[in-house]
Protein backbone atom coordinates (compact mmCIF):
# COMPACT_ATOMS: atom_id res chain seq x y z
CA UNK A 1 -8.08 -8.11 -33.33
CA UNK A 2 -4.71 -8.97 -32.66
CA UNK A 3 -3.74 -7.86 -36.30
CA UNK A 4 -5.34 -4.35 -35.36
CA UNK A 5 -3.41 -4.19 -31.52
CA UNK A 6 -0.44 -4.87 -33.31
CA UNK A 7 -0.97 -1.92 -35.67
CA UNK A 8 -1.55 0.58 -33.24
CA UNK A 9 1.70 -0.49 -31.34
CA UNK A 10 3.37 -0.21 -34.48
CA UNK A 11 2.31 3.49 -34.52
CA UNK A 12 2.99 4.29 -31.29
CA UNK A 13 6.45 2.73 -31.27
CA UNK A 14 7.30 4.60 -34.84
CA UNK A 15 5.68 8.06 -33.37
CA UNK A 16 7.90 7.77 -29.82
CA UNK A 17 10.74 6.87 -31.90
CA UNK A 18 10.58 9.98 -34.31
CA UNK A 19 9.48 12.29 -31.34
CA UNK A 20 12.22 11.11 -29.34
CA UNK A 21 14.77 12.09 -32.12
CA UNK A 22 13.70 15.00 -33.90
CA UNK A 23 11.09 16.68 -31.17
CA UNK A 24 7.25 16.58 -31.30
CA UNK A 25 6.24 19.67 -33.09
CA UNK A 26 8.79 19.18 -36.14
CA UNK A 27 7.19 15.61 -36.67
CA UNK A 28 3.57 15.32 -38.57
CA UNK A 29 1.26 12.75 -38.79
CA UNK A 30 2.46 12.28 -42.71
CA UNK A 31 5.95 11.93 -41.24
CA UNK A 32 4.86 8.54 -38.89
CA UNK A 33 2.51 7.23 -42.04
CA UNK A 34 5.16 7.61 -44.55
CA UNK A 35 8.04 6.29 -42.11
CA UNK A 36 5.31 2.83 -41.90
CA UNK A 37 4.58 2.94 -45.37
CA UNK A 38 1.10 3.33 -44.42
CA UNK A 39 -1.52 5.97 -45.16
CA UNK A 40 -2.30 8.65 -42.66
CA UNK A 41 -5.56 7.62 -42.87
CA UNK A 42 -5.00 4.38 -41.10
CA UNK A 43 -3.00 6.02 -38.73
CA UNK A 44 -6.46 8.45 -37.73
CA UNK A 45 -8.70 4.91 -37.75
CA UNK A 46 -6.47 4.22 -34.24
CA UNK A 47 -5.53 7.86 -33.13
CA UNK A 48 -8.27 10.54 -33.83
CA UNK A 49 -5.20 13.30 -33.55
CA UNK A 50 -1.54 13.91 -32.93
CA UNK A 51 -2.56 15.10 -29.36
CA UNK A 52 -4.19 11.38 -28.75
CA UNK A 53 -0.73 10.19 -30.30
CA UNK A 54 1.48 11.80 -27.82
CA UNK A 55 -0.94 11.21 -25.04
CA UNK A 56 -0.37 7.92 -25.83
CA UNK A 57 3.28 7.87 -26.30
CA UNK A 58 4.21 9.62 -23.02
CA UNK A 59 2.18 7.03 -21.10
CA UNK A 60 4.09 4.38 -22.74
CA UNK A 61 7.31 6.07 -22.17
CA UNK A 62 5.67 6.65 -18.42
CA UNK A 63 5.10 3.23 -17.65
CA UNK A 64 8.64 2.44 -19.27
CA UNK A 65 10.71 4.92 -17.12
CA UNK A 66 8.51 3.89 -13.99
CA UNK A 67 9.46 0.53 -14.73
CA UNK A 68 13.37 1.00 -15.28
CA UNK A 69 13.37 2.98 -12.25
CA UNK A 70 11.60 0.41 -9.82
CA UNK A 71 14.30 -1.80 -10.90
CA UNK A 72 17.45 0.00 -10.29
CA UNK A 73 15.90 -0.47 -7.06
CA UNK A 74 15.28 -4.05 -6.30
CA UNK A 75 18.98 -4.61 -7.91
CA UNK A 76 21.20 -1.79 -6.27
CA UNK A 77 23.21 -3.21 -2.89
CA UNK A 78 22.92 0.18 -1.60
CA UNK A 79 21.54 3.72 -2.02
CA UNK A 80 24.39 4.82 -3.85
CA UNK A 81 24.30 2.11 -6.09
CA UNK A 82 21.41 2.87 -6.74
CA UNK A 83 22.00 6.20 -7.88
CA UNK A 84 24.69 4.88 -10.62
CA UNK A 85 22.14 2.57 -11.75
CA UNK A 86 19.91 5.08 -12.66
CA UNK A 87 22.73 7.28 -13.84
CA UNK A 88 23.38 4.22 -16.86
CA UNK A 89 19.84 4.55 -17.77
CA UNK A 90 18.86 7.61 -17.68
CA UNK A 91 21.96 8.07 -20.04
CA UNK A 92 20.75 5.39 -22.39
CA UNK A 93 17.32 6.86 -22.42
CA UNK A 94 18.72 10.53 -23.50
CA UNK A 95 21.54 10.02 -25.09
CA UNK A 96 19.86 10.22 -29.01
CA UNK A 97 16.70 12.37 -26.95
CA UNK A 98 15.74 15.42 -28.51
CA UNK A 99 16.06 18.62 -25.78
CA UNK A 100 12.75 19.98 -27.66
CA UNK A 101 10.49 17.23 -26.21
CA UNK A 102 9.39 18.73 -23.13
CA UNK A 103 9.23 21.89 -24.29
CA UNK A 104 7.04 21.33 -27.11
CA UNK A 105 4.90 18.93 -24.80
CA UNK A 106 4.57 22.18 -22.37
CA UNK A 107 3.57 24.51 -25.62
CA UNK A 108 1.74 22.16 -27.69
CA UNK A 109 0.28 19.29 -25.71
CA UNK A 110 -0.86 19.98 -22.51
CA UNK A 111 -2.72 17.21 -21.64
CA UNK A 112 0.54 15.13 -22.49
CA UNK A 113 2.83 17.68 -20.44
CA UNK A 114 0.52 17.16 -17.36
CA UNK A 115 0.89 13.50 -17.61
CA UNK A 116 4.81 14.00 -17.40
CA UNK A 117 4.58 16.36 -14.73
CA UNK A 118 2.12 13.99 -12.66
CA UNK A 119 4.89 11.19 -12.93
CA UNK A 120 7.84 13.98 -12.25
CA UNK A 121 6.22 15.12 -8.96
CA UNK A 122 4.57 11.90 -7.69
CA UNK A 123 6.31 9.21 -8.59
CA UNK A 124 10.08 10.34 -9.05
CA UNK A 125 9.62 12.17 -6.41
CA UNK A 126 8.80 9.04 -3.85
CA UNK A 127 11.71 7.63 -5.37
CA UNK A 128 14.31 10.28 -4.55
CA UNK A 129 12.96 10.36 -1.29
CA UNK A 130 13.45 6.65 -0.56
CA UNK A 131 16.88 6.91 -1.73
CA UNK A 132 17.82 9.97 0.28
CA UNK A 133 16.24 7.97 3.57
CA UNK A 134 17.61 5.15 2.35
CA UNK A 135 21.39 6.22 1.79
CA UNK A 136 21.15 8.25 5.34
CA UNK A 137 19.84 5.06 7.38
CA UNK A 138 23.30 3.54 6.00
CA UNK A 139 25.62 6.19 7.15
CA UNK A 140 26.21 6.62 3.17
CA UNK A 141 24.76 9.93 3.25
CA UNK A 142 25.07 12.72 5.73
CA UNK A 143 23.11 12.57 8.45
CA UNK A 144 21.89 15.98 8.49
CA UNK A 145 20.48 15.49 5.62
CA UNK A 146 17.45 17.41 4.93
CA UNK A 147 14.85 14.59 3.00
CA UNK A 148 12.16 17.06 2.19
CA UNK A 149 14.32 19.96 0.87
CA UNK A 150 16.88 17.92 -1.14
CA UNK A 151 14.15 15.23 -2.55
CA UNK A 152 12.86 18.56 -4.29
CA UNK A 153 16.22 19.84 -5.04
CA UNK A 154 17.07 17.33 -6.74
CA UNK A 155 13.96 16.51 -8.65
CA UNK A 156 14.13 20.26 -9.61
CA UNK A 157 17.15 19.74 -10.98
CA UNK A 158 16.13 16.89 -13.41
CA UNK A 159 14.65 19.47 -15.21
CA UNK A 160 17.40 22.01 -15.88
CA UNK A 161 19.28 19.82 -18.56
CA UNK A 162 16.07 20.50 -20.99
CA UNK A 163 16.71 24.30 -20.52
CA UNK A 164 18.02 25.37 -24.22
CA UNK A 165 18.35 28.71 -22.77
CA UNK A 166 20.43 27.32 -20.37
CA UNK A 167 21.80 24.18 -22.09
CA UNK A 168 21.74 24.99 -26.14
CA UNK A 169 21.82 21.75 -27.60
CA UNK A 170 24.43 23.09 -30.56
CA UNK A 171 26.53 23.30 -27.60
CA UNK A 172 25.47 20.90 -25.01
CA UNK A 173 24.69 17.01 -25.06
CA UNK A 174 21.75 16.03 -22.68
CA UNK A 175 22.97 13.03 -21.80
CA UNK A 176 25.98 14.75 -20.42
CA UNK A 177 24.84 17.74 -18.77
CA UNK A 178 22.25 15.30 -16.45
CA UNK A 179 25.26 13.06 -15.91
CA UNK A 180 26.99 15.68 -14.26
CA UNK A 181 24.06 16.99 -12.65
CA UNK A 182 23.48 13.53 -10.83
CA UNK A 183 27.02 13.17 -10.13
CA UNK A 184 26.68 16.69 -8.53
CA UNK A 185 24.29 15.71 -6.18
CA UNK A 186 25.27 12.42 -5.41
CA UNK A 187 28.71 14.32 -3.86
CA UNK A 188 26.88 16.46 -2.11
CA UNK A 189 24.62 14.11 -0.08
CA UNK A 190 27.34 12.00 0.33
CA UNK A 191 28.67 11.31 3.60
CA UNK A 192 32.42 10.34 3.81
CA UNK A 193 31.98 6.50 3.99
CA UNK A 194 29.78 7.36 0.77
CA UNK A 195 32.72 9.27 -0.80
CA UNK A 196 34.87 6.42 -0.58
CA UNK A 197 32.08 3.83 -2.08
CA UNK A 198 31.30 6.69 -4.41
CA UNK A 199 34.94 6.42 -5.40
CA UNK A 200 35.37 2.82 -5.17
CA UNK A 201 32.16 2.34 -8.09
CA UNK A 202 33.58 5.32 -10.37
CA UNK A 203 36.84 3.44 -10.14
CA UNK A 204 35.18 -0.24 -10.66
CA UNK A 205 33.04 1.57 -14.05
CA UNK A 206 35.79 3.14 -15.48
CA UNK A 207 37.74 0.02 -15.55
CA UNK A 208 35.07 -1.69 -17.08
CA UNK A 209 34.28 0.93 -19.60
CA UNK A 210 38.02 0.81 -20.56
CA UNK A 211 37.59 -3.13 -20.60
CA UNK A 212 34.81 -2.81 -22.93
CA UNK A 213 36.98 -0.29 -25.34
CA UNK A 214 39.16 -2.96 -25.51
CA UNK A 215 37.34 -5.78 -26.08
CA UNK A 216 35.37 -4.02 -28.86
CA UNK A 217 38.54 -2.28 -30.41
CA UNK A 218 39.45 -6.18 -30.76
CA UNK A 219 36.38 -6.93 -32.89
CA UNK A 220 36.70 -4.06 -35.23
């Protein structure tokens, strides 16, 4: 049994990982077998399809992203903080992300795509919300803030990186694009005590990026 869990991890983990980086529609099911060195046979004894293989991929990668957001969370000092913590993940999470995804989740996938957009407009969208109270209760963010309005903004504009008609990724890195994007919004929230702590962070990461150039220039 645990021999048999173990496998079908192994799958998933292999699928998410080639979906991630070359888009879901460009990857087959003899793709993820030959990647494991397994047949695709064994990989249809745990998955019946490659729609029950993304299904079960984007509720992994669900669970994960629900996860790493609850925690930026219960570590950042303030709402602000907050939003740079999520900044350095969401980052992470896109920066070798395939653009495709989503779309090909919306054309091919539904079921998949619906499970995104249930955790987009539920569950990201509770977040932004306690952030936006959150940041006004501390004088951080304007006070005439409007929650309702800029909660959806914002979570709107999540989306917009994944545009390729917008954002062609021969021209655009998503990692950057959203980076700006949150950076956008953040500044526009922002009340000026949260300019200056918006500046004071920006400062305090910078140095430490340039830190980190340093100490890893020294190891090369």
């Amino acid at each position: 049994m645990i021999t048999e869990a173990n496998t079908k991890v192994r799958i998933r983990e292999k699928a998410k990982e080639l979906f991630l980086r070359y888009g879901i529609r460009s990857v087959s099911m003899d793709d993820i077998a030959n990647q494991l060195g397994m047949s695709k046979k064994t990989i249809y004894q745990y998955y019946t399809d490659k729609n029950e293989l993304v299904d079960a991929v984007v509720e992994d990668e669900v669970m994960d992203m629900q996860q790493d957001c609850l925690k930026c969370g219960e570590h950042a000092k303030d709402a602000i903080e907050e939003i740079f913590l999520t900044v350095d993940q969401v980052v992470e999470q896109l920066s070798s992300m395939n653009p495709m995804v989503l779309y090909d989740m919306e054309k091919f996938h539904i079921r998949a795509y619906q499970r995104f957009m249930e955790h987009k407009n539920k569950f990201l969208l509770q977040v932004i919300r306690k952030n936006l109270e959150w940041g006004v209760k501390e004088g951080l963010y304007r006070p005439d803030v409007d929650v309702d309005v800029l909660s959806k903004f914002r979570l709107e504009s999540m989306m917009m990186p994944f545009n390729i008609d917008l954002f062609p990724p021969s021209r655009y890195k998503l990692s950057e694009v959203t980076k700006i994007i949150i950076e956008h919004y953040v500044y526009g929230v922002a009340s000026l005590k949260g300019h200056k702590l918006i500046l004071k962070y920006q400062q305090h990461r910078n140095k430490n990026a340039k830190n980190y150039e340093t100490e890893t220039g020294k190891h090369k």
